[in-house]
C-alpha atoms as a PDB file:
ATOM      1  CA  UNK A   1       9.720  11.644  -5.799  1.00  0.00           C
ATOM      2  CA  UNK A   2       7.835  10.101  -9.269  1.00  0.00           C
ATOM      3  CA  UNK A   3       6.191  13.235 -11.021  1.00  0.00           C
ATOM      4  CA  UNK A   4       2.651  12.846 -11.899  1.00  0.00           C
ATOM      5  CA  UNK A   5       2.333  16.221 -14.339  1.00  0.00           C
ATOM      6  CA  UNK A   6       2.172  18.724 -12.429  1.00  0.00           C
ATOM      7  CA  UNK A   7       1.333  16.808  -9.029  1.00  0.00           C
ATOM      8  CA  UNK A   8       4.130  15.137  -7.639  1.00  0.00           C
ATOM      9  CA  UNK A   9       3.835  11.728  -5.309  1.00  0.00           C
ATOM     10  CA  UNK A  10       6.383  11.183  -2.463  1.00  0.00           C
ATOM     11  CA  UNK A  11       7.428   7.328  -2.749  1.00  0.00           C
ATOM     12  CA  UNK A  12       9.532   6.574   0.025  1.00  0.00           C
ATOM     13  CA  UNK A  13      10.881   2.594   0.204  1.00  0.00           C
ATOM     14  CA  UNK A  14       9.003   0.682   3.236  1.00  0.00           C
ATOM     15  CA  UNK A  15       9.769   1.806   6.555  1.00  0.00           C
ATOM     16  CA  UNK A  16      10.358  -0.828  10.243  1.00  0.00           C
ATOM     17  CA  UNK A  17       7.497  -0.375  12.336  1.00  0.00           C
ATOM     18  CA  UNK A  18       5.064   0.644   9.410  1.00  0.00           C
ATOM     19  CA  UNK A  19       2.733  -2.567   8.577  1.00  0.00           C
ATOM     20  CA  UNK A  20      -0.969  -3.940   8.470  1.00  0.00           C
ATOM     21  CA  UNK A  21      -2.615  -6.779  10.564  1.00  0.00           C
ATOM     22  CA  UNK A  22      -3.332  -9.660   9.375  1.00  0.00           C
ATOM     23  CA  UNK A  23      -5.703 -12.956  10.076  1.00  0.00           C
ATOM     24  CA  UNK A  24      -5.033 -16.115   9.130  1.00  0.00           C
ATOM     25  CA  UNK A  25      -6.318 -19.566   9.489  1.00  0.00           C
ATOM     26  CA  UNK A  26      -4.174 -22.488   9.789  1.00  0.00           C
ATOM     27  CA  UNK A  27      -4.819 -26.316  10.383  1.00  0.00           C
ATOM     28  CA  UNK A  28      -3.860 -27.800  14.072  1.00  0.00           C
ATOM     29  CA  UNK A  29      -0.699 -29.848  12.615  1.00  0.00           C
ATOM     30  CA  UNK A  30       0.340 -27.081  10.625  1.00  0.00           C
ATOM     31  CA  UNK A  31       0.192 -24.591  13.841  1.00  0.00           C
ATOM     32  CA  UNK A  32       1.827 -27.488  15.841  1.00  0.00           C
ATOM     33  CA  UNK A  33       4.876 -27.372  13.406  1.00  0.00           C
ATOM     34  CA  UNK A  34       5.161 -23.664  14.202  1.00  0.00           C
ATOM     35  CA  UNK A  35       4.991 -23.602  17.624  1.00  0.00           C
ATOM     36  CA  UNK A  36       7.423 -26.457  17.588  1.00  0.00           C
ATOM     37  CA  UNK A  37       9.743 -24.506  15.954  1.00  0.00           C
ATOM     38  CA  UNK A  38       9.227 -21.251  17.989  1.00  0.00           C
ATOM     39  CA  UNK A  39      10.221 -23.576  21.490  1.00  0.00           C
ATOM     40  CA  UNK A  40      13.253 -24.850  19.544  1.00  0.00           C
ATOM     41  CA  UNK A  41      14.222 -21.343  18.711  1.00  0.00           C
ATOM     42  CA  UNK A  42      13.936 -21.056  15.300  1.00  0.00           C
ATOM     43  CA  UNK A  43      11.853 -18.635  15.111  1.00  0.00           C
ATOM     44  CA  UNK A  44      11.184 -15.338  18.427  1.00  0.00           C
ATOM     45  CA  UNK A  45       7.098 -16.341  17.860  1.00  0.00           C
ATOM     46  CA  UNK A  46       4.628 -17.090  15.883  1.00  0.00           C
ATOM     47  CA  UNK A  47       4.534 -13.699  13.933  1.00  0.00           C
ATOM     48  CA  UNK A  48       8.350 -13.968  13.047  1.00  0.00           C
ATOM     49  CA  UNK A  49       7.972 -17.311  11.535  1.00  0.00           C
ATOM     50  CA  UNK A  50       4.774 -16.246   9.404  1.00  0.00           C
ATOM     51  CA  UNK A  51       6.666 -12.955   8.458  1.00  0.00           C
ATOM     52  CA  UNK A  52       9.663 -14.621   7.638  1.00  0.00           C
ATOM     53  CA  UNK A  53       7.999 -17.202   5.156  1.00  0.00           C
ATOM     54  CA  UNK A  54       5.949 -14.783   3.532  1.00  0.00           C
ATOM     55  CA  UNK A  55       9.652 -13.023   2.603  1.00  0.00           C
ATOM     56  CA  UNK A  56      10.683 -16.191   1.831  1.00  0.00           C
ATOM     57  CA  UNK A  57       7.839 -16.615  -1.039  1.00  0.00           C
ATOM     58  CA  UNK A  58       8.037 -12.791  -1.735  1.00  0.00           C
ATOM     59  CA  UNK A  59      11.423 -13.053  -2.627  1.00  0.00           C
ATOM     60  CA  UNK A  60      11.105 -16.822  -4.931  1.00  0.00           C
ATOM     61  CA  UNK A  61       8.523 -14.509  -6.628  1.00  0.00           C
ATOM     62  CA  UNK A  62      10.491 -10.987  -7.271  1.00  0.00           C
ATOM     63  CA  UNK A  63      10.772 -11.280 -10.831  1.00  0.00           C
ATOM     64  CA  UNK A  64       7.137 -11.743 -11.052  1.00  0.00           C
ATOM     65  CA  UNK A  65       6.254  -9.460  -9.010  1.00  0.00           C
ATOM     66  CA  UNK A  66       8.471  -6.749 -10.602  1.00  0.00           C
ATOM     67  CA  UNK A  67       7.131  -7.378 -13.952  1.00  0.00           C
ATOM     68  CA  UNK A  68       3.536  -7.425 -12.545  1.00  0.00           C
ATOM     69  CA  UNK A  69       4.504  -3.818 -11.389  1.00  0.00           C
ATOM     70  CA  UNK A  70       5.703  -2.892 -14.428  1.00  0.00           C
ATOM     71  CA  UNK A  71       3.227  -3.858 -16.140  1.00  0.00           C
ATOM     72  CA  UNK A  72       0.316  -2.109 -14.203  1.00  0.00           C
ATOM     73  CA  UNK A  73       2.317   1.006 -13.762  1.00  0.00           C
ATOM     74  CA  UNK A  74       2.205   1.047 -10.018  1.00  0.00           C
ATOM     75  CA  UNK A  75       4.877   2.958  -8.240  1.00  0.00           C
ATOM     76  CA  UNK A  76       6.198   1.389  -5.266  1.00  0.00           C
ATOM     77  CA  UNK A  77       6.535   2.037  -1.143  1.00  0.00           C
ATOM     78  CA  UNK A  78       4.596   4.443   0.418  1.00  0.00           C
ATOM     79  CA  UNK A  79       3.177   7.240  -1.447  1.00  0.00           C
ATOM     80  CA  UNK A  80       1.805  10.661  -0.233  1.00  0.00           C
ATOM     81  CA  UNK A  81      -0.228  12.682  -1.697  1.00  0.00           C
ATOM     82  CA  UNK A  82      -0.991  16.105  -0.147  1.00  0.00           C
ATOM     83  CA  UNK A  83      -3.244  18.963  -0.202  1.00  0.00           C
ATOM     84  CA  UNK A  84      -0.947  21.100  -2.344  1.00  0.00           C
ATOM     85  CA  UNK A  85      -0.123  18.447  -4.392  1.00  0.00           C
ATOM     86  CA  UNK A  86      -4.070  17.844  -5.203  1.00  0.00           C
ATOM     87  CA  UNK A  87      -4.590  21.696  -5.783  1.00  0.00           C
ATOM     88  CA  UNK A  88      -1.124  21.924  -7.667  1.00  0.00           C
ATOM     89  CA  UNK A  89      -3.096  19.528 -10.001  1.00  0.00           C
ATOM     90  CA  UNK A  90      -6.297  20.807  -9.503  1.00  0.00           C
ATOM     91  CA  UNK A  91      -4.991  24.112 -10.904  1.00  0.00           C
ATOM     92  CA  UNK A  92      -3.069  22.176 -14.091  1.00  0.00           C
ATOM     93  CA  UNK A  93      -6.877  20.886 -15.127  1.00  0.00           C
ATOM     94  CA  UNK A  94      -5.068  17.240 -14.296  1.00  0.00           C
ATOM     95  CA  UNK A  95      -7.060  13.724 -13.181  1.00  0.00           C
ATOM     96  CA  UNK A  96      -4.778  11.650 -11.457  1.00  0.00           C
ATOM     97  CA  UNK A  97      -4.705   7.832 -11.782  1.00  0.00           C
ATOM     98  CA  UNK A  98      -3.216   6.429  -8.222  1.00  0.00           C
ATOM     99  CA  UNK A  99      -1.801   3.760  -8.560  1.00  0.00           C
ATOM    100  CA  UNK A 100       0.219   2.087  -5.499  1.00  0.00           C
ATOM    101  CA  UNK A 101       1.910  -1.023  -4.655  1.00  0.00           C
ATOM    102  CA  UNK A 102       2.177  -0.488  -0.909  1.00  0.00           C
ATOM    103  CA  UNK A 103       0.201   2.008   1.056  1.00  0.00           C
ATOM    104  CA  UNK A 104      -0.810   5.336  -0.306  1.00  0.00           C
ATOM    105  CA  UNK A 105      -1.744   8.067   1.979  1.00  0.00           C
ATOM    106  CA  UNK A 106      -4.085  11.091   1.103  1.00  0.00           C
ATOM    107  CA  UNK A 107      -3.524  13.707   3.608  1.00  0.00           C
ATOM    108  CA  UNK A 108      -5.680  14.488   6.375  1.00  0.00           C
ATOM    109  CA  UNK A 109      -6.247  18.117   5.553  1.00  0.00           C
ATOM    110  CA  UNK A 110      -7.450  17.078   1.950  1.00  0.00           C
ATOM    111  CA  UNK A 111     -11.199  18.193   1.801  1.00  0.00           C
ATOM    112  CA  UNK A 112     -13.161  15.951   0.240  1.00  0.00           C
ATOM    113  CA  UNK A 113     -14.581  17.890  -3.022  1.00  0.00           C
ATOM    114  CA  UNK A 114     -11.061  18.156  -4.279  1.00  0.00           C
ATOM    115  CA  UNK A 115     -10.037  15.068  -3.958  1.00  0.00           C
ATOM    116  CA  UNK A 116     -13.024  14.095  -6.167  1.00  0.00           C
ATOM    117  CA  UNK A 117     -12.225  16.807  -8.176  1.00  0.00           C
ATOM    118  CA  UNK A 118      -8.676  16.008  -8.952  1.00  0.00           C
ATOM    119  CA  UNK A 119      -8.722  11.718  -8.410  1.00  0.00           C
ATOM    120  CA  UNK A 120     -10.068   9.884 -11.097  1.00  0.00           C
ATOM    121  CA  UNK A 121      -9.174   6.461 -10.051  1.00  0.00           C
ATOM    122  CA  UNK A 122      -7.288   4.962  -6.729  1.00  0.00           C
ATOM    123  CA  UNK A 123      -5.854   1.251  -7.154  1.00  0.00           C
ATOM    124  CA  UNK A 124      -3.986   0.022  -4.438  1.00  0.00           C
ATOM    125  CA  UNK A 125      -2.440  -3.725  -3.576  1.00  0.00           C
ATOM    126  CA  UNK A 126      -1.483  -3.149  -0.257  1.00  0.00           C
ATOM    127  CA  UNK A 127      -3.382   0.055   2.073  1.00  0.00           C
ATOM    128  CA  UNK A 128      -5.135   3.138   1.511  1.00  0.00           C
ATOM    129  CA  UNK A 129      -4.811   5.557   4.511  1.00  0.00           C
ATOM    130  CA  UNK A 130      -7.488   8.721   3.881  1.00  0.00           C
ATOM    131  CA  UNK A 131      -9.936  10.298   6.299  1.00  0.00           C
ATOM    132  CA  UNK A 132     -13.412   8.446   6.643  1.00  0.00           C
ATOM    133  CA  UNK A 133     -14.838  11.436   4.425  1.00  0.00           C
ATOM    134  CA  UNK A 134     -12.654  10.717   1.824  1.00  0.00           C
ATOM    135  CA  UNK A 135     -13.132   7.172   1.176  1.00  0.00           C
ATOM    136  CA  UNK A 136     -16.813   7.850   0.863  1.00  0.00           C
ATOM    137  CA  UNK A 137     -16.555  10.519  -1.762  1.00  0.00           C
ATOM    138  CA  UNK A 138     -14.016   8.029  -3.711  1.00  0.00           C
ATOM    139  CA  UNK A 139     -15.565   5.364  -3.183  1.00  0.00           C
ATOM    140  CA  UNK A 140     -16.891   4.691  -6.798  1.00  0.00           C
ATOM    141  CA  UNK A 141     -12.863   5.418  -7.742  1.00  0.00           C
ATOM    142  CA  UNK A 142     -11.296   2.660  -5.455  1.00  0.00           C
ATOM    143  CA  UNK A 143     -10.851  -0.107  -7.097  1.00  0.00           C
END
């Protein structure tokens, strides 16, 4: 748990089963090496091989990335942010300034007048998971 004044976020580290789709285009040769390698069994299929470079660069990178993330004060993982936690802060008088490296969640039962009333900014590299109501009403905060 990172405290946030008086409302707290709940960053938990990345859970198995948890992730995002992505599209990607790729030339013919380059798709030819990959399937080449998925018959030789290298790789289970084509997802494993594209996951398993992208740790592959992730990881070359850490130190950047870590630096990056200390430098733009994002907490990291998967953070929650409930209804108490909004009125908790709504209560304090406090703005909060989200700021996520991985997927941050606003609870379903969050109406959307307090979240406006208690977000002042969302920035998030990765997902944002909040009802279709509350997007709207933030959307001149997401950045």
């Amino acid at each position: 748990m990172v405290e946030h004044g008086l409302a707290i976020t709940h960053a938990m580290p990345g859970r198995l089963g948890e992730s995002e789709k992505l599209t990607i285009n790729l030339g013919f040769v380059d798709l030819g090496r990959v399937d080449l390698l998925v018959k030789e069994g290298f790789y289970s299929n084509r997802s494993d091989f594209i996951r398993t470079a992208i740790r592959n660069q992730l990881n070359e990178h850490k130190n950047d990335v870590g630096k990056s993330i200390t430098r733009g004060h994002f907490e990291l993982g998967l953070c929650t942010y409930s209804r108490a936690d909004l009125e908790t802060a709504k209560a304090a008088g406090e703005r909060l300034n989200i700021r996520v490296l991985g997927l941050a969640s606003i609870a379903s039962d969050v109406p959307p007048a307090l979240a406006r009333a208690t977000i002042e900014s969302i920035t998030v590299l990765g997902a944002l998971h909040a009802s279709k109501d509350v997007k709207a009403a933030l959307a001149d905060r997401i950045h």
